[in-house]
Protein backbone atom coordinates (compact mmCIF):
# COMPACT_ATOMS: atom_id res chain seq x y z
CA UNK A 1 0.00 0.00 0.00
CA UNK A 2 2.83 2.29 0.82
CA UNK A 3 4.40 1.77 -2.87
CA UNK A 4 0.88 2.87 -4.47
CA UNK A 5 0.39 5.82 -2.24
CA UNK A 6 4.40 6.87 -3.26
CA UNK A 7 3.10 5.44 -7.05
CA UNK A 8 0.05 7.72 -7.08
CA UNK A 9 0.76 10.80 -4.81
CA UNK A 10 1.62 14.08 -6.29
CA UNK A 11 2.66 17.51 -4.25
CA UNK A 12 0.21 19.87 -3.77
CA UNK A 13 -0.07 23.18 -5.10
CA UNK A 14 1.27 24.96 -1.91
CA UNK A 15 4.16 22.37 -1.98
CA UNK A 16 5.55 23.21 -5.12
CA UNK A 17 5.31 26.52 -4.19
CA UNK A 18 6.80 26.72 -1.34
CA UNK A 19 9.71 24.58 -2.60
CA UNK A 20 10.37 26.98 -5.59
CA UNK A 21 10.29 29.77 -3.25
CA UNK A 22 12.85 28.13 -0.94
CA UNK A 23 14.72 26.31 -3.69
CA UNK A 24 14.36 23.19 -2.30
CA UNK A 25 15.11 19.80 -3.79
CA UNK A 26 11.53 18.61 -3.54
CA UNK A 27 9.47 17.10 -6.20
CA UNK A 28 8.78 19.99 -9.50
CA UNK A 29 7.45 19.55 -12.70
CA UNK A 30 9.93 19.80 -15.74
CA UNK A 31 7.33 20.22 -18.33
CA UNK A 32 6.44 23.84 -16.84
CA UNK A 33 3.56 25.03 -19.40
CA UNK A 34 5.09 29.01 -20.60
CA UNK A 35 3.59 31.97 -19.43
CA UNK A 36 0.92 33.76 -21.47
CA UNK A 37 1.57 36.65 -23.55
CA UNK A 38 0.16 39.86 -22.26
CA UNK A 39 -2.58 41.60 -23.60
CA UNK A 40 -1.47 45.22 -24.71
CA UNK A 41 -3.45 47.70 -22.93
CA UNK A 42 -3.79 49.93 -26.13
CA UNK A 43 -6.42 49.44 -28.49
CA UNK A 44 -4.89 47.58 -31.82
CA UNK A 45 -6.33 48.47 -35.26
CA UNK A 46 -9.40 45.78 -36.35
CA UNK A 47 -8.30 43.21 -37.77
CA UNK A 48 -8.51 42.77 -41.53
CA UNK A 49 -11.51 40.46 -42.35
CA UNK A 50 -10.61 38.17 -45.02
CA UNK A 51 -13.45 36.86 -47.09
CA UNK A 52 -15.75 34.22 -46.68
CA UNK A 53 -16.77 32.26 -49.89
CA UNK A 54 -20.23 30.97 -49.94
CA UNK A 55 -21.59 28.90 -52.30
CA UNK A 56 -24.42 30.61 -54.70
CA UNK A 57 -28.25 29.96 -53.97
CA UNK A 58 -28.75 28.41 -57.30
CA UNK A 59 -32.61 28.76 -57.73
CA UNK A 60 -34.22 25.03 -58.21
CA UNK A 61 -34.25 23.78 -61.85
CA UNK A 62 -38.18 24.40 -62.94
CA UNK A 63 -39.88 21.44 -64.16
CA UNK A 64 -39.96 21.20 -67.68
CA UNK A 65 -43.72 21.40 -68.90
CA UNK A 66 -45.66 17.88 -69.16
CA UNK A 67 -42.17 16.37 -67.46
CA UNK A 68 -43.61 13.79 -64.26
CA UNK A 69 -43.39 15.25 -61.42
CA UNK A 70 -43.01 12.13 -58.55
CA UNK A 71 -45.05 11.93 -55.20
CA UNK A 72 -41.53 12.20 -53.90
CA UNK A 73 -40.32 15.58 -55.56
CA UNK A 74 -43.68 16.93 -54.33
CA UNK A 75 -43.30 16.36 -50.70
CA UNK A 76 -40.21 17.58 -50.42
CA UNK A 77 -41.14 21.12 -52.13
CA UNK A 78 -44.13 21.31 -49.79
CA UNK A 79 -41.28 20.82 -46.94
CA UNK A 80 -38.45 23.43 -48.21
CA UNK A 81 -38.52 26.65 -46.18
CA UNK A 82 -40.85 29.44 -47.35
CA UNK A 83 -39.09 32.49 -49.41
CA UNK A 84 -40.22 35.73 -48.37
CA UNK A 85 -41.65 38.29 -50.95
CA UNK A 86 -39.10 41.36 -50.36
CA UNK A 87 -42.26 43.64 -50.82
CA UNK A 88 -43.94 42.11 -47.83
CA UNK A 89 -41.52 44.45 -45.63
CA UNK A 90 -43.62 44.71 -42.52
CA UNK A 91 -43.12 40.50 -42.10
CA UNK A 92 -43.17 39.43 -38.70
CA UNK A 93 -43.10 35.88 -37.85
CA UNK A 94 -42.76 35.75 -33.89
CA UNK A 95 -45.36 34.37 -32.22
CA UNK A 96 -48.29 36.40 -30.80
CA UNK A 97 -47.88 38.54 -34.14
CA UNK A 98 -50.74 38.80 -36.75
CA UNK A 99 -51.19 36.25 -38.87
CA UNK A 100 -50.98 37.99 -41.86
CA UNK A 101 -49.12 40.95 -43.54
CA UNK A 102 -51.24 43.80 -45.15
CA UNK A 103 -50.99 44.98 -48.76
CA UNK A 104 -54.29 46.58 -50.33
CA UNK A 105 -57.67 46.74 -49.13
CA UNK A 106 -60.40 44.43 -49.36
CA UNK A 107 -63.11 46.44 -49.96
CA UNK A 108 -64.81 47.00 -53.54
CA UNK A 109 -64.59 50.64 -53.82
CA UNK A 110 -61.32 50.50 -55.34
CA UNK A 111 -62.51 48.52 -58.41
CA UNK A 112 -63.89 50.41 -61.31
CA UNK A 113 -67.00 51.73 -61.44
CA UNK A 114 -68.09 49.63 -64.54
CA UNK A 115 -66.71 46.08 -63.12
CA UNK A 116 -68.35 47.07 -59.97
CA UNK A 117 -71.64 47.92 -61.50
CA UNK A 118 -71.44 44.64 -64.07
CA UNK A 119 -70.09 42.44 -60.66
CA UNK A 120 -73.47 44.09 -58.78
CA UNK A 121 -76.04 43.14 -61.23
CA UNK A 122 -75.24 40.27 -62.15
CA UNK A 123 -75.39 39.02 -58.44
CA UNK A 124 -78.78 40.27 -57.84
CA UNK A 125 -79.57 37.91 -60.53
CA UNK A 126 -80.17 39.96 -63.84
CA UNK A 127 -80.04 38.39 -67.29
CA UNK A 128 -76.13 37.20 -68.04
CA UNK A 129 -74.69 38.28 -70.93
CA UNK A 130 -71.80 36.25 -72.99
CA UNK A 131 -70.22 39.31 -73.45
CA UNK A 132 -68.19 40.14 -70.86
CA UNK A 133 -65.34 43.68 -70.58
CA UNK A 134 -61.29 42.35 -72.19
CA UNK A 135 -60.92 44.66 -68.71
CA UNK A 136 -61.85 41.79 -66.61
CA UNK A 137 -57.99 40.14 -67.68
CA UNK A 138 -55.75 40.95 -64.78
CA UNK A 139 -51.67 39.04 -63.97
CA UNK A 140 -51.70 38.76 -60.20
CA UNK A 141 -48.21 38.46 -58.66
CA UNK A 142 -46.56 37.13 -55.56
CA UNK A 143 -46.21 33.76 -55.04
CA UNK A 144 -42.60 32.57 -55.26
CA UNK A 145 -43.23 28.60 -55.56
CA UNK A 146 -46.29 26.37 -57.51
CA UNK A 147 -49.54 27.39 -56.35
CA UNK A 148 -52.11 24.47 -55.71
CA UNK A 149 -55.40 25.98 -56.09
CA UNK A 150 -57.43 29.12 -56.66
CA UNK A 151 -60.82 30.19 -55.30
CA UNK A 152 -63.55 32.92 -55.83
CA UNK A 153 -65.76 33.80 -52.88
CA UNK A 154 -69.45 33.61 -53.41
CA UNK A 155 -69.98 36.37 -51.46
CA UNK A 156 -67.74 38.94 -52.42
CA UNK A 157 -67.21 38.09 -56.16
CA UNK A 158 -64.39 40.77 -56.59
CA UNK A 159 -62.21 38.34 -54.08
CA UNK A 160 -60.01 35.30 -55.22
CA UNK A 161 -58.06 33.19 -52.66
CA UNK A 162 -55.08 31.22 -53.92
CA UNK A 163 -52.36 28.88 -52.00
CA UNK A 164 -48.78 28.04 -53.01
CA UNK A 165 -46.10 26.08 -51.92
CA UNK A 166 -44.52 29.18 -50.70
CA UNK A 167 -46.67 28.32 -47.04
CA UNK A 168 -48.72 31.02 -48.01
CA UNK A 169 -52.41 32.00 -48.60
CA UNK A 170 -53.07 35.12 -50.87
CA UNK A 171 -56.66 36.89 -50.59
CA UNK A 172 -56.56 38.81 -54.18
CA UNK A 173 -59.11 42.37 -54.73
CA UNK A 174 -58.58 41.25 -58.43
CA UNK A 175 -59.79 44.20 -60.16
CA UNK A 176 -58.94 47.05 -57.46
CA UNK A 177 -56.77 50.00 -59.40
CA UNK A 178 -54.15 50.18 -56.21
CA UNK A 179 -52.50 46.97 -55.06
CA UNK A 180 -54.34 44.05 -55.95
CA UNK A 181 -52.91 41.80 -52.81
CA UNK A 182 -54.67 42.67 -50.57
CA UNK A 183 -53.87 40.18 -47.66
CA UNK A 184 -50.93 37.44 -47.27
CA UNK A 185 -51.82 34.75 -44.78
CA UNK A 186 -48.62 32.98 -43.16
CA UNK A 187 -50.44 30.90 -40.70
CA UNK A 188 -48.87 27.90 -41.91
CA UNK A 189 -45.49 26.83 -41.37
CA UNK A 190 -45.36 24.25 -44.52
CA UNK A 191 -46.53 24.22 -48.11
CA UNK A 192 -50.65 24.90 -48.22
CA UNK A 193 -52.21 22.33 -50.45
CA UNK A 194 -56.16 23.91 -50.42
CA UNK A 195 -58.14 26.68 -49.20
CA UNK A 196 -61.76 27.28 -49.64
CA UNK A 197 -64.01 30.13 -48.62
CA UNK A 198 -66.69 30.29 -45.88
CA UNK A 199 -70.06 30.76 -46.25
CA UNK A 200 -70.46 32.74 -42.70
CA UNK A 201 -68.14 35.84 -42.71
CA UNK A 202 -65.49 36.61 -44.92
CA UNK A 203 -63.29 34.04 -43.72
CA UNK A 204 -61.40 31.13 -45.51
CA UNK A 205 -60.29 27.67 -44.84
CA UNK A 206 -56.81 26.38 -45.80
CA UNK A 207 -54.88 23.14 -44.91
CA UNK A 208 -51.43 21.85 -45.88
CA UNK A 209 -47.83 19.91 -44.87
CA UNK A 210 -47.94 21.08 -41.43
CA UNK A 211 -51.02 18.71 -40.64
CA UNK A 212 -53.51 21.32 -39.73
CA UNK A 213 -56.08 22.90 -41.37
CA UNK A 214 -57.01 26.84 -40.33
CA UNK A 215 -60.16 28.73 -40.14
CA UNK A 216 -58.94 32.36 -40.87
CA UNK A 217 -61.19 35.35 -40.26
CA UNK A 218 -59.31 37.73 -43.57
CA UNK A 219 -60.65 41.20 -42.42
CA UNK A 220 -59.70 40.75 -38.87
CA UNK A 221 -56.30 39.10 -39.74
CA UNK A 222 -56.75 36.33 -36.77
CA UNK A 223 -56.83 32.75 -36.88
CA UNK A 224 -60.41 31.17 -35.29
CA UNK A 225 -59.42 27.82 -35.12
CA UNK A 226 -57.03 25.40 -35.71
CA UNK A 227 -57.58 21.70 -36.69
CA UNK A 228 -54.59 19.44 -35.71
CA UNK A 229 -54.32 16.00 -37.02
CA UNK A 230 -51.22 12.98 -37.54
CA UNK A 231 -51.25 13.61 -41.21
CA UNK A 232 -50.76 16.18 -43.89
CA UNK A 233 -54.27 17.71 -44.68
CA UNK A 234 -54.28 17.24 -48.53
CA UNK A 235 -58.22 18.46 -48.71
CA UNK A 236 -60.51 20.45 -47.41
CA UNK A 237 -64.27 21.07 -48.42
CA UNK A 238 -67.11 22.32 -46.81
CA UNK A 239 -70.28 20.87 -46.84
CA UNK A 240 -73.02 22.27 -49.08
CA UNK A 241 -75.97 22.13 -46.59
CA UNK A 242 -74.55 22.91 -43.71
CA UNK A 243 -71.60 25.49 -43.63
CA UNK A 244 -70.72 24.69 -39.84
CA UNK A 245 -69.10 20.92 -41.30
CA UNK A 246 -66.08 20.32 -43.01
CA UNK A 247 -64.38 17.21 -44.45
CA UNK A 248 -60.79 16.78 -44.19
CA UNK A 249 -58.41 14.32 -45.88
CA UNK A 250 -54.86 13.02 -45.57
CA UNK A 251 -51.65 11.38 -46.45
CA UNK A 252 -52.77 8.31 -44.34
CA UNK A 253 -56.27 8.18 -45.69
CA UNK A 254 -57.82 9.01 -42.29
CA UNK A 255 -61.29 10.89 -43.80
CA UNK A 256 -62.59 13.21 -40.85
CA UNK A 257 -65.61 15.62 -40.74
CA UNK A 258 -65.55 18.82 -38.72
CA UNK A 259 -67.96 20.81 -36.69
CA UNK A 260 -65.97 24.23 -36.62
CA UNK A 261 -68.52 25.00 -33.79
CA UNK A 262 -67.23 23.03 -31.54
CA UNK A 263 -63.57 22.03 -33.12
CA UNK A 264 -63.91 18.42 -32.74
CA UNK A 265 -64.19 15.31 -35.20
CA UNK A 266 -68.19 14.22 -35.72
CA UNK A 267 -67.45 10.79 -38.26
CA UNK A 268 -64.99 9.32 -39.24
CA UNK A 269 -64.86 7.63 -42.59
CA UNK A 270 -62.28 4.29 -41.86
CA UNK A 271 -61.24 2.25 -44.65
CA UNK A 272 -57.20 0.88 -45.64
CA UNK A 273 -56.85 3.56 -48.17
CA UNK A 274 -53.57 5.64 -49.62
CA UNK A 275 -53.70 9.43 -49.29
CA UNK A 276 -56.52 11.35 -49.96
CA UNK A 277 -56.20 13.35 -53.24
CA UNK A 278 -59.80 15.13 -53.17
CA UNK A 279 -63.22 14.92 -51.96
CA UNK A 280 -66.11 16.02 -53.78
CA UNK A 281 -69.91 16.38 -51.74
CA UNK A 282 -72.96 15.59 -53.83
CA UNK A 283 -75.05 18.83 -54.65
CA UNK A 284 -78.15 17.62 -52.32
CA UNK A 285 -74.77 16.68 -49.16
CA UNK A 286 -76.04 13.31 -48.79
CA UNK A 287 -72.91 11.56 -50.23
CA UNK A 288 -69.34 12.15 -50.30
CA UNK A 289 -66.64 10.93 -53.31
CA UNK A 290 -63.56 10.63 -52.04
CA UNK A 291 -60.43 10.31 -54.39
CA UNK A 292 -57.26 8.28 -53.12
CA UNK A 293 -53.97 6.91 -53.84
CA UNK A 294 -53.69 3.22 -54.49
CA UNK A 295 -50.44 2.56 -56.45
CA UNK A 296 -48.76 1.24 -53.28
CA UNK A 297 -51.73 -1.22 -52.74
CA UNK A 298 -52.68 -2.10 -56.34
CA UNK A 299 -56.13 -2.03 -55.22
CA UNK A 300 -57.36 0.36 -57.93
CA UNK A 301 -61.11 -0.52 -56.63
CA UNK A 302 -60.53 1.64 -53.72
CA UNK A 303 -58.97 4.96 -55.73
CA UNK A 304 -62.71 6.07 -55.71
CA UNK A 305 -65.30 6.03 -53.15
CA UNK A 306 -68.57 6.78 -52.79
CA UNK A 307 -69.62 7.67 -48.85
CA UNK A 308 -73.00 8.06 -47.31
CA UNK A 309 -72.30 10.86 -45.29
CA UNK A 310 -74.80 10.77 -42.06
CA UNK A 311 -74.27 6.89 -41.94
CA UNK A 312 -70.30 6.98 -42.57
CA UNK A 313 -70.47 3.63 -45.04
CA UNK A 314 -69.49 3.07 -48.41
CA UNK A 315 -71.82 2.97 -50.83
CA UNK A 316 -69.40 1.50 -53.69
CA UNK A 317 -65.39 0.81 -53.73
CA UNK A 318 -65.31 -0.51 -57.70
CA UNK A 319 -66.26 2.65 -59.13
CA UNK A 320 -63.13 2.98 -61.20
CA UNK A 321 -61.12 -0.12 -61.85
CA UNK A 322 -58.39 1.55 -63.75
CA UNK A 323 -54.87 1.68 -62.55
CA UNK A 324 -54.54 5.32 -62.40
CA UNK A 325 -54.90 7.88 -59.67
CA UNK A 326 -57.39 10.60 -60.22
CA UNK A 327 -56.22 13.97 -58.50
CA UNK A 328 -59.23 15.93 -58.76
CA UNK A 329 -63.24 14.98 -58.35
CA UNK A 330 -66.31 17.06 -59.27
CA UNK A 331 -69.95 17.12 -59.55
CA UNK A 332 -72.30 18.61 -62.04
CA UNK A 333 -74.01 21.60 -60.83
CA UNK A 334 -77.10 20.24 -62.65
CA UNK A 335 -76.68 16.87 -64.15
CA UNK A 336 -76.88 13.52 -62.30
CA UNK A 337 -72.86 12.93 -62.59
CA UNK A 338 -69.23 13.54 -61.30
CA UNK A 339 -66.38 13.35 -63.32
CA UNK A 340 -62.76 12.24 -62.41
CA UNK A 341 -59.26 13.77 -63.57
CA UNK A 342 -57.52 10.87 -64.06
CA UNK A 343 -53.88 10.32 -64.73
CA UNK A 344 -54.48 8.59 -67.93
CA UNK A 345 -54.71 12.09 -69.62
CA UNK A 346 -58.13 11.73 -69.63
CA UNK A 347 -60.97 13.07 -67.67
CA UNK A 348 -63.90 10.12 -66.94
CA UNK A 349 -67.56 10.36 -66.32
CA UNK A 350 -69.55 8.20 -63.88
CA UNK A 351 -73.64 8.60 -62.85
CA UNK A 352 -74.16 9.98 -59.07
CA UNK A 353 -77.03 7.84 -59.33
CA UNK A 354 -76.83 4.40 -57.39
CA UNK A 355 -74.03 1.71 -59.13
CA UNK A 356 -72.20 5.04 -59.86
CA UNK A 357 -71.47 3.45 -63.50
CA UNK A 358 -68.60 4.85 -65.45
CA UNK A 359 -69.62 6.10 -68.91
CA UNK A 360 -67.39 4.00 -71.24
CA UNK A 361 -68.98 5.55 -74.39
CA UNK A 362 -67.83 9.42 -73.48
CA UNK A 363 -64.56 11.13 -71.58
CA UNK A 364 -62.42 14.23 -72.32
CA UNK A 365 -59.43 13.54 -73.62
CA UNK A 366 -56.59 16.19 -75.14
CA UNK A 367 -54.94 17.89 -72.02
CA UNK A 368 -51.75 16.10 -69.37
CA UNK A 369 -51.84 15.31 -66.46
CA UNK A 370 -48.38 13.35 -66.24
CA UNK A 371 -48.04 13.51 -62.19
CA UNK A 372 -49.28 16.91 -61.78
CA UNK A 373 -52.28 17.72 -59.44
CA UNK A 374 -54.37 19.07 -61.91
CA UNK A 375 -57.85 20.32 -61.58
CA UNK A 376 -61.10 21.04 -63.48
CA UNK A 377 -64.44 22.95 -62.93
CA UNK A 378 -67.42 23.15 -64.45
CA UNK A 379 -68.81 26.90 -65.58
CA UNK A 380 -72.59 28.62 -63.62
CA UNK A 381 -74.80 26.50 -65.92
CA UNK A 382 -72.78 23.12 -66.11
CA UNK A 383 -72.02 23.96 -70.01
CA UNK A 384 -68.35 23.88 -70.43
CA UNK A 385 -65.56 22.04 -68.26
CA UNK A 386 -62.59 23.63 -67.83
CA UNK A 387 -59.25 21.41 -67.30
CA UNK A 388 -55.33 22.80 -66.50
CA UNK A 389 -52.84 20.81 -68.49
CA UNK A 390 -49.03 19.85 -67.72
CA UNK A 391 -48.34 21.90 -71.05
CA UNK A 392 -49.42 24.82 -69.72
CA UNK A 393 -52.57 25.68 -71.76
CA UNK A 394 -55.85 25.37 -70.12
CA UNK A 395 -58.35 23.03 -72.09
CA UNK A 396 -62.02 23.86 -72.57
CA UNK A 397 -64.68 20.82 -73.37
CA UNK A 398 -68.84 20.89 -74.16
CA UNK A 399 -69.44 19.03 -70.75
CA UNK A 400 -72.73 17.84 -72.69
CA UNK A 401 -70.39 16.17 -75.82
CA UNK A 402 -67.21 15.88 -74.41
CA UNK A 403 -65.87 17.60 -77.53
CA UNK A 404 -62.84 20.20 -77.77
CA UNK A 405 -64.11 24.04 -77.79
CA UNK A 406 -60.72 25.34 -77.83
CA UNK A 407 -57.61 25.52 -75.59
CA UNK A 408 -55.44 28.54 -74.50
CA UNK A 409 -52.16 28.71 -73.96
CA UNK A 410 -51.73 30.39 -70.43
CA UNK A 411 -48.75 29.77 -68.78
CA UNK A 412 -45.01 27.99 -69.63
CA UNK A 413 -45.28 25.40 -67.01
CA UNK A 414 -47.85 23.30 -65.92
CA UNK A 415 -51.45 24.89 -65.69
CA UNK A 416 -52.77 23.45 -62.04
CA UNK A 417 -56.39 25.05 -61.50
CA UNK A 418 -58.70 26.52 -63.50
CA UNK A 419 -61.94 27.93 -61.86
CA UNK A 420 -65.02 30.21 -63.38
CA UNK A 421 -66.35 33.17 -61.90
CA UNK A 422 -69.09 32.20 -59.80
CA UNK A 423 -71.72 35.04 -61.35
CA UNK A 424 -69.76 36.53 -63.78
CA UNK A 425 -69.80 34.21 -67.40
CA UNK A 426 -66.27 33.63 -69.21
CA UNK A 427 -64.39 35.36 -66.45
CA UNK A 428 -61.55 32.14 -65.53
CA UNK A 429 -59.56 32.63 -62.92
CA UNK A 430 -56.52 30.02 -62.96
CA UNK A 431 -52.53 29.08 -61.57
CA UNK A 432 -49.55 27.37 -62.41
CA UNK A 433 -46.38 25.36 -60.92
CA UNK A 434 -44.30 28.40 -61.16
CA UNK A 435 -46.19 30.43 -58.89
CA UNK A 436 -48.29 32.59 -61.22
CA UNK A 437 -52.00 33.46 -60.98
CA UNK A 438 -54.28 34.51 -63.61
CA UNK A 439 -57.58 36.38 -64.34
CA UNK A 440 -59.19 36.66 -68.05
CA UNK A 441 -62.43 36.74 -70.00
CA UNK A 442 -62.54 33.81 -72.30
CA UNK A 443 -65.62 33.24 -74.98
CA UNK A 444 -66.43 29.67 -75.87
CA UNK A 445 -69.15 29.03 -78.12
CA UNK A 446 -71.37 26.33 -78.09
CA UNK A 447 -72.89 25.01 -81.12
């Protein structure tokens, strides 16, 4: 024990110094570390800052129009960070902040007189004309990545709401002479995939990657509720007889309707499906179409669904047997049927009437789809369909004949959405994948 105390035991502090003091032969440390240089008490000149190199930002390679564009490449653009607009200077994003960043105004008195008056009567209901002002046409600027969708409110019809990738919800006064942005919305922290207006109060609806979807009052700039779920919300529509219910769907194919009342869940619609592309009510409410992704599954049976709503069953699962997934579903304002984009290229028709039979005689065929998430509306009286196209024109059919009326070319990259005005005839409002948004007046003739 003695040798490992003698093995292990080292002077102390005080010991050495009190033996270099004395100049003692006891135990000191040869390896003594040299002293520090002192600090000069004047002030020295700043130091010459040599210069960093940083690698340029090169902007992301655009997708070349009608190229696929893969569920993969998709995701991870919704999840890149968000590029600020350097005109939206009074940006704040700490929390306990607004929700949104103010541009123009809302109201209608800064749109022309005439567009006002033409906008006034025909929403009181006066005879429509097919002629409609070339000053209708307006470019609306500000989105920095692919916008997703486009939307007119019903109830003030000079108002279009559009989301982007960009995490961002625009509320557009389309035809105001100042600034025709009126708000920005950064509520969300990830790419928005839809918004849709309310009914009750000029507020809107969006969803998107950050797995919530937000009820947004727009005049007061504040947020009214917030909808959390485990997925991203790829869908949100409200329901046509009763504005206080919402559907939601996601990436896992949970199916969820809302009561914004009360925030909570009312049915759930379970079934093993992929994620939710769209969902589509029936004009009368009673059923629900839901569109989903199969191609992991190969159970094309179950890309479309027809829901009864109040009872939370499927009606039919072999609606469309094809092997394609159909991003976008829609009803006939008029006319017992829905129709399907489908990946094919094609758009099909089946009857909203019980077997929900697919029309194997008739479909519109001539735009692209090719991987994009495009969309297609029907016009006020059901007349003409209007589809986006991966080559960037924006297709319009007879709904009644399926035939061609005409396509325009509108943008260089894919066109996503196309939407009509909903009182105003031949005014389109549409968007494309590199982040522009569009109002014109287009005349199609039907023979």
């Amino acid at each position: 024990m003695d040798l490992l105390s003698k093995a292990y035991a080292t002077a102390s502090d005080d010991d050495d110094d009190d033996n270099d003091a004395g100049g003692g032969s006891g135990y000191s440390n040869p390896h003594v570390p040299p002293p520090k240089r002192i600090r000069p008490e004047t002030s020295m000149a700043s130091p010459i800052q040599m210069p960093v190199y940083r690698p340029p930002s090169l902007p992301t390679e655009a997708p070349i129009p009608g190229r696929y564009i893969s569920k993969r490449q998709r995701a991870a653009l919704g999840m890149e960070p968000a590029r600020i607009d350097s005109n939206a200077a009074d940006f704040d994003p700490s929390p306990g902040q607004s929700i949104f960043y103010r541009h123009g105004s809302l109201s209608d008195s800064d749109v022309p007189h005439g567009i006002l008056t033409t906008l006034r009567r025909h929403m009181k209901g006066s005879a429509v004309s097919n002629q409609t002002p070339q000053s209708f046409s307006a470019a609306l600027n500000g989105h920095v990545k692919p916008v997703n969708v486009v939307q007119w409110s019903t109830t003030h019809a000079h108002l279009l709401a559009s989301a982007g990738m960009d995490h961002t919800v625009c509320i557009w006064n389309v035809w105001s002479r100042g600034q025709k942005r009126a708000r920005i919305l950064n509520c969300h922290h990830a790419a928005v995939k839809d918004v849709k207006w309310s009914q009750q109060g000029l507020s809107v609806l969006s969803c998107g990657y950050d797995c919530t979807s937000r009820l947004v009052d727009v005049e007061k700039g504040m947020e009214a509720q917030v909808f959390k779920e485990d997925q991203i919300v790829e869908v949100v529509k409200f329901s046509p007889d009763n504005y206080n219910l919402f559907v939601s769907g996601g990436s896992k194919g949970l199916i969820k309707l809302w009561d914004i009342r009360t925030g909570t869940v009312v049915h759930e619609y379970v079934r093993s499906l992929g994620p939710i592309l769209d969902v589509e009510f029936t004009v009368d409410g009673r059923h629900l179409i839901t569109s989903s992704d199969v191609s992991k599954s190969n159970l094309s049976e179950n890309s479309i669904i027809v829901w009864d709503v109040s009872r939370q069953v499927p009606l039919s699962n072999q609606v469309y047997a094809e092997a394609y997934t159909c991003p976008c579903i829609r009803c006939h304002p008029l006319e017992p049927y829905f129709i399907a984009q489908s990946n094919g290229n094609y758009i099909a028709i089946f009857s909203t009437r019980t077997q929900f039979k697919l029309d194997k005689y008739k479909r519109y065929e001539s735009h692209g789809v090719y991987g994009f998430p495009i969309k297609c509306n029907f016009n006020l009286d059901g007349r003409i369909l209007a589809s986006g196209s991966s080559d960037g024109f924006i297709y319009f059919y007879n709904s009644k004949t399926s035939k061609l009326l005409k396509k325009v070319k509108a943008y260089e990259q894919a066109c996503i959405d196309v939407v009509f005005h909903p009182t105003l005839p031949n005014v389109v409002a549409s968007c494309s994948w590199n982040g522009e948004v569009s109002v014109f007046h287009q005349d199609c003739n039907i023979n």
